[in-house]
PDB file of N, CA and C in Angstrom:
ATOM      1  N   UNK A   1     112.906 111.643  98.327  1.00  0.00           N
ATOM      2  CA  UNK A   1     112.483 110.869  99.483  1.00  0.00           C
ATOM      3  C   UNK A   1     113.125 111.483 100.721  1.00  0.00           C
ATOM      4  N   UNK A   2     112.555 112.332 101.269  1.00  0.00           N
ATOM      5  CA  UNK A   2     113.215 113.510 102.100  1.00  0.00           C
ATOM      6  C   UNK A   2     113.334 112.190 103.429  1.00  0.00           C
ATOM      7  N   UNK A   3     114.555 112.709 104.188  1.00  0.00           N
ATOM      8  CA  UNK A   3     114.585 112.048 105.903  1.00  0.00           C
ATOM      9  C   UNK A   3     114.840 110.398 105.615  1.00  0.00           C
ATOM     10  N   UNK A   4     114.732 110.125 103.912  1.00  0.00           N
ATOM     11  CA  UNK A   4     115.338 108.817 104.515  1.00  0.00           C
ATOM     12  C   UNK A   4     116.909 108.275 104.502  1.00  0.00           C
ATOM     13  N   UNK A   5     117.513 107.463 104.582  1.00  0.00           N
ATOM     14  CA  UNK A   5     118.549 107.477 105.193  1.00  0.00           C
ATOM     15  C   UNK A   5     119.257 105.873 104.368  1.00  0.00           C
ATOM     16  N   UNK A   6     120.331 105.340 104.189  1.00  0.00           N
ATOM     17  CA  UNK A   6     120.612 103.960 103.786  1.00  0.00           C
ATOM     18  C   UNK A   6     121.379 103.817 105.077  1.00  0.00           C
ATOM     19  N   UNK A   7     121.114 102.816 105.818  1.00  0.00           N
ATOM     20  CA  UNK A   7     121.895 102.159 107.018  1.00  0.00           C
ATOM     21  C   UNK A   7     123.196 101.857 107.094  1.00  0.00           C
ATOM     22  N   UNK A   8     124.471 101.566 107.646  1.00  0.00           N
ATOM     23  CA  UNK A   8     125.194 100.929 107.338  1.00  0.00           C
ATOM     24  C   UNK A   8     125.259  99.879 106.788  1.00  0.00           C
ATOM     25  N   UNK A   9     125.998  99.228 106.445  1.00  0.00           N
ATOM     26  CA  UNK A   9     126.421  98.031 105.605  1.00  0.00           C
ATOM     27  C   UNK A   9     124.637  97.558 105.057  1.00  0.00           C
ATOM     28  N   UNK A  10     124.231  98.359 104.925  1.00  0.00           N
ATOM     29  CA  UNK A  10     123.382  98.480 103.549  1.00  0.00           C
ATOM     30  C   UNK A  10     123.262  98.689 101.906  1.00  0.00           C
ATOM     31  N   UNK A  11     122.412  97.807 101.293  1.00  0.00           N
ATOM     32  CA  UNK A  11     122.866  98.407  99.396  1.00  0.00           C
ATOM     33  C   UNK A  11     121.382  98.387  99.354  1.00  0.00           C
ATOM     34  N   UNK A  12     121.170  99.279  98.672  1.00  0.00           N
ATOM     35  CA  UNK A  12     119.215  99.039  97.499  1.00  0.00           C
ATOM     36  C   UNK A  12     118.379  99.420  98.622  1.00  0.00           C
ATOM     37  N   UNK A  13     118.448 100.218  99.539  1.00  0.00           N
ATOM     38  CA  UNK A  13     117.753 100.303 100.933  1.00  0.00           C
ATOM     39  C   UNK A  13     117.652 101.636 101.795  1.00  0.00           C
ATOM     40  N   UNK A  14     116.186 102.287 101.398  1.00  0.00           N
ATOM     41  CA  UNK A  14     115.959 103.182 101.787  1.00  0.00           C
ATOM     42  C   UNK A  14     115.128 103.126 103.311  1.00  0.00           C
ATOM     43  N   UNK A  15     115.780 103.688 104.225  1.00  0.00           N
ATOM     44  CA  UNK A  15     114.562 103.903 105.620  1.00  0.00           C
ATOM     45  C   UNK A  15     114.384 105.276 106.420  1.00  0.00           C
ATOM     46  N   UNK A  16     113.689 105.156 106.867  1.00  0.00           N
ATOM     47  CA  UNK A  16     113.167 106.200 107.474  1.00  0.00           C
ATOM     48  C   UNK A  16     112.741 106.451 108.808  1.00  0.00           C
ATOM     49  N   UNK A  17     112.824 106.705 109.916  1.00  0.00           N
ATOM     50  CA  UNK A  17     112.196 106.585 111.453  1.00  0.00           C
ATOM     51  C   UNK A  17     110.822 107.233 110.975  1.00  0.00           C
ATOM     52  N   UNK A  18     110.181 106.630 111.254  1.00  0.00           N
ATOM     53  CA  UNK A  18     108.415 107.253 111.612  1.00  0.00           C
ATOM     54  C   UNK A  18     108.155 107.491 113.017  1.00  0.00           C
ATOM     55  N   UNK A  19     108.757 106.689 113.880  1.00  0.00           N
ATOM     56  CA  UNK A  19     108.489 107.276 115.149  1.00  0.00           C
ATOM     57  C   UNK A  19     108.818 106.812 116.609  1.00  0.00           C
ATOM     58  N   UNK A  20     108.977 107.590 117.328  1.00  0.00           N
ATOM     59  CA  UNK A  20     110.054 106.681 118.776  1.00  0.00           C
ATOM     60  C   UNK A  20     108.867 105.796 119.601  1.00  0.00           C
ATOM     61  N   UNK A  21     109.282 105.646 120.917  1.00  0.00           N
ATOM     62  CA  UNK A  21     108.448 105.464 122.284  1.00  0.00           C
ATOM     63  C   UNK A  21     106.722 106.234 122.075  1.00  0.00           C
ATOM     64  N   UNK A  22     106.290 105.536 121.921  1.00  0.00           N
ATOM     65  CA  UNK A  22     104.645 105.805 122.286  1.00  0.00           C
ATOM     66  C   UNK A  22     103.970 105.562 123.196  1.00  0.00           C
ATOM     67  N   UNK A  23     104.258 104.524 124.157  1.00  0.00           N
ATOM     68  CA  UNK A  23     103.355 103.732 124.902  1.00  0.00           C
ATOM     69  C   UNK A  23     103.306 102.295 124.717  1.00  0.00           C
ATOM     70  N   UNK A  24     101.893 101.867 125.153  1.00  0.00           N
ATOM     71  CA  UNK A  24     101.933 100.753 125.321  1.00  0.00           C
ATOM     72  C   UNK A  24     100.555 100.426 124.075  1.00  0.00           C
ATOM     73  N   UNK A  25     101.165  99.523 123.164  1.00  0.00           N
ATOM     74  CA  UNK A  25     100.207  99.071 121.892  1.00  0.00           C
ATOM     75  C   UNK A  25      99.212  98.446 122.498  1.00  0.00           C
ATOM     76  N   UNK A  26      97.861  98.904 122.155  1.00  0.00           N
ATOM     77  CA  UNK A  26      96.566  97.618 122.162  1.00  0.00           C
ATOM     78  C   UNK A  26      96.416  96.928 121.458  1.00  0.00           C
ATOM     79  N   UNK A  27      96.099  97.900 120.146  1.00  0.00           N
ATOM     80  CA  UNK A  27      96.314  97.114 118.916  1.00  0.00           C
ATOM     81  C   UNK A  27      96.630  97.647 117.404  1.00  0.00           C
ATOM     82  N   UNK A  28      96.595  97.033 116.185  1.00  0.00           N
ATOM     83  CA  UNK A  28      96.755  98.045 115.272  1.00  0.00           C
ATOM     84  C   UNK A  28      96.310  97.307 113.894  1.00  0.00           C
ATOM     85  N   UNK A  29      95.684  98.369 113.085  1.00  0.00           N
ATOM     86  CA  UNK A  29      94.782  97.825 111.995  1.00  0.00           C
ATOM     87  C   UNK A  29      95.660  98.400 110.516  1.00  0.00           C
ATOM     88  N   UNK A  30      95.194  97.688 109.210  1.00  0.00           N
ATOM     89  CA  UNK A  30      95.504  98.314 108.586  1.00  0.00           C
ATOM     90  C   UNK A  30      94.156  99.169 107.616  1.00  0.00           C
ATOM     91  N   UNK A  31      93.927 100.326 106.974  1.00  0.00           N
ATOM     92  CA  UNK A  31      92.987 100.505 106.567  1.00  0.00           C
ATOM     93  C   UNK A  31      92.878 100.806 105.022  1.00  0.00           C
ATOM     94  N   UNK A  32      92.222 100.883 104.343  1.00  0.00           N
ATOM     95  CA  UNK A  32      91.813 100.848 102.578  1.00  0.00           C
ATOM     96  C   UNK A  32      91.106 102.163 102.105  1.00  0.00           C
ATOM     97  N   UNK A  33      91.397 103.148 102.433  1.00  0.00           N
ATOM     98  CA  UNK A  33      90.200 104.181 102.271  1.00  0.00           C
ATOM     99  C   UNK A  33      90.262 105.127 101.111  1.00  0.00           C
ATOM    100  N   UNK A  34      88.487 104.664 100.431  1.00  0.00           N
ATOM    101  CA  UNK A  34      88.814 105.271  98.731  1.00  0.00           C
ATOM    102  C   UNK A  34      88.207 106.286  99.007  1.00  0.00           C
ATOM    103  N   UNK A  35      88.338 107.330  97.414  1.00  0.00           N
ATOM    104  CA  UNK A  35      88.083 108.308  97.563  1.00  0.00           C
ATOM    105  C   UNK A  35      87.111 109.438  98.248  1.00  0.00           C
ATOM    106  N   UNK A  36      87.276 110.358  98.664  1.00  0.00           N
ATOM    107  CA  UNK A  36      86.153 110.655  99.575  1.00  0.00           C
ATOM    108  C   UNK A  36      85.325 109.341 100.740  1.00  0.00           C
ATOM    109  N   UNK A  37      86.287 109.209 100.979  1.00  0.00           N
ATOM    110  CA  UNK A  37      86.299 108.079 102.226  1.00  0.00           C
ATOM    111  C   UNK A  37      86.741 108.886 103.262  1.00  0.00           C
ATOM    112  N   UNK A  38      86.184 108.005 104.355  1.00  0.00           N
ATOM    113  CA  UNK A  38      86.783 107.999 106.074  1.00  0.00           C
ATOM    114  C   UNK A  38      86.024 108.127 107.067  1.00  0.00           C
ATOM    115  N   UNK A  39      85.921 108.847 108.430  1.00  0.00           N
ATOM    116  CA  UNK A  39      84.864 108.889 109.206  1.00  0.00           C
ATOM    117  C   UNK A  39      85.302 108.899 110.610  1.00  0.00           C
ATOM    118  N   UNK A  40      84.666 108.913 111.698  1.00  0.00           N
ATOM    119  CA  UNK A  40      82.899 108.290 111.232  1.00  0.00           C
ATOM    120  C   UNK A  40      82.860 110.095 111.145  1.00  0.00           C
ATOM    121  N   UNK A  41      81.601 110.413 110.537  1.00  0.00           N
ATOM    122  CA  UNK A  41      80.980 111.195 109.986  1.00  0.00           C
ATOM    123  C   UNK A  41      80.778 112.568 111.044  1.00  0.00           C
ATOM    124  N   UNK A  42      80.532 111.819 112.309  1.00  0.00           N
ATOM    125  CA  UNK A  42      80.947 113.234 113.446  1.00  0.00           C
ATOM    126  C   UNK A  42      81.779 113.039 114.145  1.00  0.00           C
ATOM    127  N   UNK A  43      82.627 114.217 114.270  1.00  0.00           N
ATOM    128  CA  UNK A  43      83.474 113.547 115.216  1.00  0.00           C
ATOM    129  C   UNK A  43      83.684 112.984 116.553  1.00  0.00           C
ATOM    130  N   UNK A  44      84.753 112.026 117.068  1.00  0.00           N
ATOM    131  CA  UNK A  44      84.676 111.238 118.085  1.00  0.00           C
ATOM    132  C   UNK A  44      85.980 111.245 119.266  1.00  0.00           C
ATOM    133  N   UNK A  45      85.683 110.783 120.151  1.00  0.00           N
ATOM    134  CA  UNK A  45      87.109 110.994 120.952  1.00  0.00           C
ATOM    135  C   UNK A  45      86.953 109.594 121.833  1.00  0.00           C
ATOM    136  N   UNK A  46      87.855 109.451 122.524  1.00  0.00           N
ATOM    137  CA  UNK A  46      87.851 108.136 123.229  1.00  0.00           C
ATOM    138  C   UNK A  46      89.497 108.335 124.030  1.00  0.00           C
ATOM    139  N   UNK A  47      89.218 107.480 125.331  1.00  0.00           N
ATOM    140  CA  UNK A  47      90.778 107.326 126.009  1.00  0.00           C
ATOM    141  C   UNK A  47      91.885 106.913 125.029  1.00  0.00           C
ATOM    142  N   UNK A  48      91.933 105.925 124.351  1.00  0.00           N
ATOM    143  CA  UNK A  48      93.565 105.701 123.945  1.00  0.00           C
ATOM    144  C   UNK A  48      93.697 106.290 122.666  1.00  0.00           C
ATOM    145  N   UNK A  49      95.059 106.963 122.503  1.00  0.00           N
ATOM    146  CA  UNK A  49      95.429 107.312 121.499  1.00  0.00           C
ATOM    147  C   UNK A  49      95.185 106.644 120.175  1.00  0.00           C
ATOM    148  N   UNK A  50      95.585 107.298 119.111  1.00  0.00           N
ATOM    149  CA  UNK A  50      96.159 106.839 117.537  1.00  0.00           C
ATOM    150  C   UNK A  50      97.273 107.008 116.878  1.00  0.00           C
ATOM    151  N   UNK A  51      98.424 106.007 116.302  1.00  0.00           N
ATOM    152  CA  UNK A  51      99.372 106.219 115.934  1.00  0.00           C
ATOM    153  C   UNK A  51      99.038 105.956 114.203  1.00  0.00           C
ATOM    154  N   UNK A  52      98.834 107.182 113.273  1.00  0.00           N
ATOM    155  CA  UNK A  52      98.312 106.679 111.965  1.00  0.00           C
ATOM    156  C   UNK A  52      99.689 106.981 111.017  1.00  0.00           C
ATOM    157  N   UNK A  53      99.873 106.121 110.354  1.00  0.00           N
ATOM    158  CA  UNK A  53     100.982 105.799 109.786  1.00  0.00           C
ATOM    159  C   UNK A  53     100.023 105.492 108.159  1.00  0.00           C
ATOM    160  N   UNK A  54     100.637 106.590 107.310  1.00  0.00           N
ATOM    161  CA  UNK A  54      99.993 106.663 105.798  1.00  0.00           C
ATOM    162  C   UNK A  54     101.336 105.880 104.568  1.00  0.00           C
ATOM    163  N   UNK A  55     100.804 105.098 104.210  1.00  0.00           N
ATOM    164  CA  UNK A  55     102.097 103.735 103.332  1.00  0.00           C
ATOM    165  C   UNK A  55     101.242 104.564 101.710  1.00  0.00           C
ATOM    166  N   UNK A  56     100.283 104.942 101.764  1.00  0.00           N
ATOM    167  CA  UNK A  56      99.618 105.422 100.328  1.00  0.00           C
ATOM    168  C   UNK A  56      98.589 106.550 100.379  1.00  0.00           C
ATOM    169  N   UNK A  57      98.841 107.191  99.804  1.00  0.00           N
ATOM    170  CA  UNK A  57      98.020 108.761  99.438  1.00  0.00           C
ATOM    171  C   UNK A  57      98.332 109.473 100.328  1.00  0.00           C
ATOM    172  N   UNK A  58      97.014 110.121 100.864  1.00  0.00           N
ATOM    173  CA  UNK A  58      97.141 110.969 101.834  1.00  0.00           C
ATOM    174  C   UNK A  58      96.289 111.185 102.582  1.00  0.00           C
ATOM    175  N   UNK A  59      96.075 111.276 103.791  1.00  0.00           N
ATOM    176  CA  UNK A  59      95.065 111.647 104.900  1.00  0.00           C
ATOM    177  C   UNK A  59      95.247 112.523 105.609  1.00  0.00           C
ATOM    178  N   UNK A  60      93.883 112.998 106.019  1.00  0.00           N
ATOM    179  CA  UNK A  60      93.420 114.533 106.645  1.00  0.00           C
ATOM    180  C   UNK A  60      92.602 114.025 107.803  1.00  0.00           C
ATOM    181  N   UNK A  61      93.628 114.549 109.110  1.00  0.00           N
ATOM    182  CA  UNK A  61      92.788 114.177 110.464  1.00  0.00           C
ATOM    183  C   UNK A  61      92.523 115.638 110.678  1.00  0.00           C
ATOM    184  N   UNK A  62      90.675 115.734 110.950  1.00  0.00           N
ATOM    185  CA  UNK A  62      89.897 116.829 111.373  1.00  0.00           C
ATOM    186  C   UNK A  62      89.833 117.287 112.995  1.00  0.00           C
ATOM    187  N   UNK A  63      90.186 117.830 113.568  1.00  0.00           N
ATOM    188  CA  UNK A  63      89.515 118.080 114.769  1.00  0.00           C
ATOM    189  C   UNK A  63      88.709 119.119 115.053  1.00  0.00           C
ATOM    190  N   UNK A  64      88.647 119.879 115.907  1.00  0.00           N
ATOM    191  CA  UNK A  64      87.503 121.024 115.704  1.00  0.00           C
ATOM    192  C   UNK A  64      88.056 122.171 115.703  1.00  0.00           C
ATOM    193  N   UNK A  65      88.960 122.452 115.620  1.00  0.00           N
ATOM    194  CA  UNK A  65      89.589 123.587 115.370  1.00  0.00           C
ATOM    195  C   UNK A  65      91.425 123.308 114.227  1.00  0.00           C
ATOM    196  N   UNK A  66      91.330 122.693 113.860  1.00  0.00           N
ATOM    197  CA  UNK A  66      92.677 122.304 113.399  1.00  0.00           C
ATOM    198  C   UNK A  66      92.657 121.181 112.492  1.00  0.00           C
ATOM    199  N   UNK A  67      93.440 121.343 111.549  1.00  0.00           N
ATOM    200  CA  UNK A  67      93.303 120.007 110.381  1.00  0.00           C
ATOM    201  C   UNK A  67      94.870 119.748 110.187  1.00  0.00           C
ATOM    202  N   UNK A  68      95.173 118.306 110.240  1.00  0.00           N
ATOM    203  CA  UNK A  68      96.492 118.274 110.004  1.00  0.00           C
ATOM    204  C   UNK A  68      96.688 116.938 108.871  1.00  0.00           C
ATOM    205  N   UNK A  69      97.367 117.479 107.764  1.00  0.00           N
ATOM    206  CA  UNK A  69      97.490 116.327 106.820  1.00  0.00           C
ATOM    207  C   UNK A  69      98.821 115.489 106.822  1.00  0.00           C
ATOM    208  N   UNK A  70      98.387 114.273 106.957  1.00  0.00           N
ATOM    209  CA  UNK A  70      99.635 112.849 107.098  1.00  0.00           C
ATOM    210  C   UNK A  70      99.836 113.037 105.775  1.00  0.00           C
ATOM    211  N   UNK A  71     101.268 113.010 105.000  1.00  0.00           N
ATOM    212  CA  UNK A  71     101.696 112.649 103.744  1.00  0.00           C
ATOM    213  C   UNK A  71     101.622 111.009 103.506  1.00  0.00           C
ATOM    214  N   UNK A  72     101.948 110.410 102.568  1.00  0.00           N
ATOM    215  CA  UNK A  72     102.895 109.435 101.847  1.00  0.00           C
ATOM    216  C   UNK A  72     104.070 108.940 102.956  1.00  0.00           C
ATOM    217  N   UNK A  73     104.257 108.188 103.614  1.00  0.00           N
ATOM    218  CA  UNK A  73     105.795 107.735 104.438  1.00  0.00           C
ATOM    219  C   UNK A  73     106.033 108.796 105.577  1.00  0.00           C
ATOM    220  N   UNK A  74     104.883 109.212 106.458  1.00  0.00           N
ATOM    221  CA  UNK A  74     105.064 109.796 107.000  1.00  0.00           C
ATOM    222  C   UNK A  74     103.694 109.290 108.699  1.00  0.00           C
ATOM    223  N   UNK A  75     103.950 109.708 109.741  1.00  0.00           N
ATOM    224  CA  UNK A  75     103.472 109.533 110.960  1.00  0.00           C
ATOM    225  C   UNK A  75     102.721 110.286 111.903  1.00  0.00           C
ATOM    226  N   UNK A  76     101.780 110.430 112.745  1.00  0.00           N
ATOM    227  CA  UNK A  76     100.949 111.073 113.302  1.00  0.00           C
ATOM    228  C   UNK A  76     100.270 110.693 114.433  1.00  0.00           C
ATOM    229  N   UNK A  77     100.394 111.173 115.557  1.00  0.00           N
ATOM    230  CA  UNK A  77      99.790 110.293 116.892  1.00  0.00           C
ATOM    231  C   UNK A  77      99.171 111.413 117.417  1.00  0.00           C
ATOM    232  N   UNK A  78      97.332 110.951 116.653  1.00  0.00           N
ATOM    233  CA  UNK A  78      96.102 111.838 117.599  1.00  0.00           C
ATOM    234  C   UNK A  78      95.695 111.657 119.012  1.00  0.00           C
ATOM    235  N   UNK A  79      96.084 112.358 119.789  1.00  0.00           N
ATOM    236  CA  UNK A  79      95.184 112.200 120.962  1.00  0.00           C
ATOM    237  C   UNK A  79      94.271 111.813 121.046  1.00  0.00           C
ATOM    238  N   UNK A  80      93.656 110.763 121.480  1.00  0.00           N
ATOM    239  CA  UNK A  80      92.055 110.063 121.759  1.00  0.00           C
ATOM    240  C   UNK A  80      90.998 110.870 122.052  1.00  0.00           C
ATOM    241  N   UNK A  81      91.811 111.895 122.814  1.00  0.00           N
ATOM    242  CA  UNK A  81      90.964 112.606 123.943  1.00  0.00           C
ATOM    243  C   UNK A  81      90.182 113.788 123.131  1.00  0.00           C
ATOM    244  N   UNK A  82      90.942 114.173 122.366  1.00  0.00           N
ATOM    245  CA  UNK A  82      90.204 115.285 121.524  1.00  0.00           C
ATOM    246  C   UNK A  82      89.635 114.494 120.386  1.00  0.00           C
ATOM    247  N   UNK A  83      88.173 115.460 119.714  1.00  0.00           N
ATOM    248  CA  UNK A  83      87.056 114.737 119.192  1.00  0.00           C
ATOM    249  C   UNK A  83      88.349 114.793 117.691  1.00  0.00           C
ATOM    250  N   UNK A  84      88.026 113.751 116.718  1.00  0.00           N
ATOM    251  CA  UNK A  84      88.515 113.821 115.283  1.00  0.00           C
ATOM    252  C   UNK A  84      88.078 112.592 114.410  1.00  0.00           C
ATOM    253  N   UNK A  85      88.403 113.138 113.569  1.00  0.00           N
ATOM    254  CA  UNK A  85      87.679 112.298 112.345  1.00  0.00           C
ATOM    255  C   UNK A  85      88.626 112.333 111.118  1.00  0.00           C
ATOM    256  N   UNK A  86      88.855 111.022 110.560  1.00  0.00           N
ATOM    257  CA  UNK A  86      90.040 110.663 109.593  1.00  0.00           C
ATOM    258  C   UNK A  86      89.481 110.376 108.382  1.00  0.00           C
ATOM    259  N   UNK A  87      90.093 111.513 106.925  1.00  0.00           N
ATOM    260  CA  UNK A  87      89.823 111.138 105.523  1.00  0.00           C
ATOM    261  C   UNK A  87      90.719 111.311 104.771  1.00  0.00           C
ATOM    262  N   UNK A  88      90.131 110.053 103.681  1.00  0.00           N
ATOM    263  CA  UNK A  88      91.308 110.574 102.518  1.00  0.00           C
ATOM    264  C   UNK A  88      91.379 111.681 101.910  1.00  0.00           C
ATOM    265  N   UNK A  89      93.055 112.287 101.749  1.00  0.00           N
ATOM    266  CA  UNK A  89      93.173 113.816 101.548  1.00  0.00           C
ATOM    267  C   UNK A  89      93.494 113.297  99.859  1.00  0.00           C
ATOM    268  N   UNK A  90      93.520 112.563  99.495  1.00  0.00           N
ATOM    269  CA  UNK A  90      94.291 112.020  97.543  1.00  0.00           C
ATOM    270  C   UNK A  90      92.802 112.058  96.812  1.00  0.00           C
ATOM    271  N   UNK A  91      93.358 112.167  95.570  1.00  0.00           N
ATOM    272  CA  UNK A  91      92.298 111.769  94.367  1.00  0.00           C
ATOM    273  C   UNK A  91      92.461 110.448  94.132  1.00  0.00           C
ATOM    274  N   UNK A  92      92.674 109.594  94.897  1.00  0.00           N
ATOM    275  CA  UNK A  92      93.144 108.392  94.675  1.00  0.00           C
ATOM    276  C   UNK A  92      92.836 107.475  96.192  1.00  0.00           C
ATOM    277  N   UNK A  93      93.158 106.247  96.132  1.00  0.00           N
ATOM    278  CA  UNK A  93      92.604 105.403  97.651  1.00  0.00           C
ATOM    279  C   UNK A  93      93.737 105.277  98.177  1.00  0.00           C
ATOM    280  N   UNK A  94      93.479 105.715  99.589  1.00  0.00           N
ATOM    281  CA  UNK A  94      94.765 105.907 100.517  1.00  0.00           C
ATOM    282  C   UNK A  94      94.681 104.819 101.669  1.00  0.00           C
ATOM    283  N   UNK A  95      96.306 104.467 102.043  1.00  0.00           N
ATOM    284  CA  UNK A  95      96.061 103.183 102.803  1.00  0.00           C
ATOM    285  C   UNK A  95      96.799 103.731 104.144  1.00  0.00           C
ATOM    286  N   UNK A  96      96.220 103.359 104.979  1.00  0.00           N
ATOM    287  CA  UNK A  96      96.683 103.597 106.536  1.00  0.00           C
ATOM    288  C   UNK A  96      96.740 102.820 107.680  1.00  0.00           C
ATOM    289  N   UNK A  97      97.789 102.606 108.518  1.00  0.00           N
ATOM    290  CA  UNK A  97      98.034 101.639 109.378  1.00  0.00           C
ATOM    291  C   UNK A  97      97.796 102.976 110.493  1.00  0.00           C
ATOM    292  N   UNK A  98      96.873 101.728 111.638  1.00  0.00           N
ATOM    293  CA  UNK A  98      96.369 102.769 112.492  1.00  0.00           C
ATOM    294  C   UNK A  98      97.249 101.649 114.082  1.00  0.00           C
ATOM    295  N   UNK A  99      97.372 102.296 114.573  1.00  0.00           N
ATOM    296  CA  UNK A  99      98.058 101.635 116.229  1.00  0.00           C
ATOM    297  C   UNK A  99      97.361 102.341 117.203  1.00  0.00           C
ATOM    298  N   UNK A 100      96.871 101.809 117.658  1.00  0.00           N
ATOM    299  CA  UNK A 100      96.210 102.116 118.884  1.00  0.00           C
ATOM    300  C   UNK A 100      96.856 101.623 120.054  1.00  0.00           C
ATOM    301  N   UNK A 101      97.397 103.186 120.868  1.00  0.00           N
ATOM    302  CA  UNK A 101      98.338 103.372 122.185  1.00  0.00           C
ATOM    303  C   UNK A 101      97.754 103.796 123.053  1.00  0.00           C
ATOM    304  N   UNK A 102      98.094 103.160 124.608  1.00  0.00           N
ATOM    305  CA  UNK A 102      98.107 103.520 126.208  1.00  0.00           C
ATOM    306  C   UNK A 102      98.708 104.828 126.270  1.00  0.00           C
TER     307      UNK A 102
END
C-alpha cells in the first residue's frame, strides 16, 4: 500500500493524502462503472474541472492525444477544458468518486 502512512496516536489505520487545494467544489458524484463501461462515447470538454478519485479497479481518462490511468487509492484532476472521456481500465467494475471544481 505504497504512500500510505498510520497517523499519530493511531492503531489499525492506514491513510493516504489524495489531494490538496483544488478550488471551489460544485459538486460530486459517486460512480459504478462495469466492464467495458464509461463515456460518453465522444469526447467532451466543458468549463469546470474533474477531481476523479478511483476507491475500486481502475480507470482510463482519454484525451486526444494522451491517456492517463487512475489506479486503486489513487487521484486525478482533468481539466474541463480539454475534450476527454472516462473508462473502466479493470476486468472487473470499477467505482469512482467524481468532484466537480471551480
Amino acid at each position: 500500500m505504497k504512500d500510505f502512512i498510520t497517523p499519530p496516536n493511531h492503531i489499525n489505520f492506514l491513510a493516504k493524502n489524495l489531494f490538496g487545494e483544488m478550488g471551489q467544489i460544485i459538486n460530486g458524484s459517486i460512480a459504478y462503472v462495469d466492464l467495458n463501461g464509461g463515456g460518453p462515447t465522444t469526447k467532451h470538454s466543458h468549463q469546470h474541472n474533474h477531481l476523479f478519485i478511483v476507491t475500486e479497479g481502475e480507470a482510463c481518462v482519454e484525451f486526444e492525444d494522451e491517456t492517463v490511468i487512475i489506479h486503486k487509492d489513487e487521484a486525478y484532476l482533468v481539466k474541463g477544458t480539454r475534450l476527454h472521456s472516462v473508462w473502466n481500465n479493470s476486468n472487473g467494475k470499477t467505482v469512482m468518486i467524481g468532484i466537480s471544481v471551480k
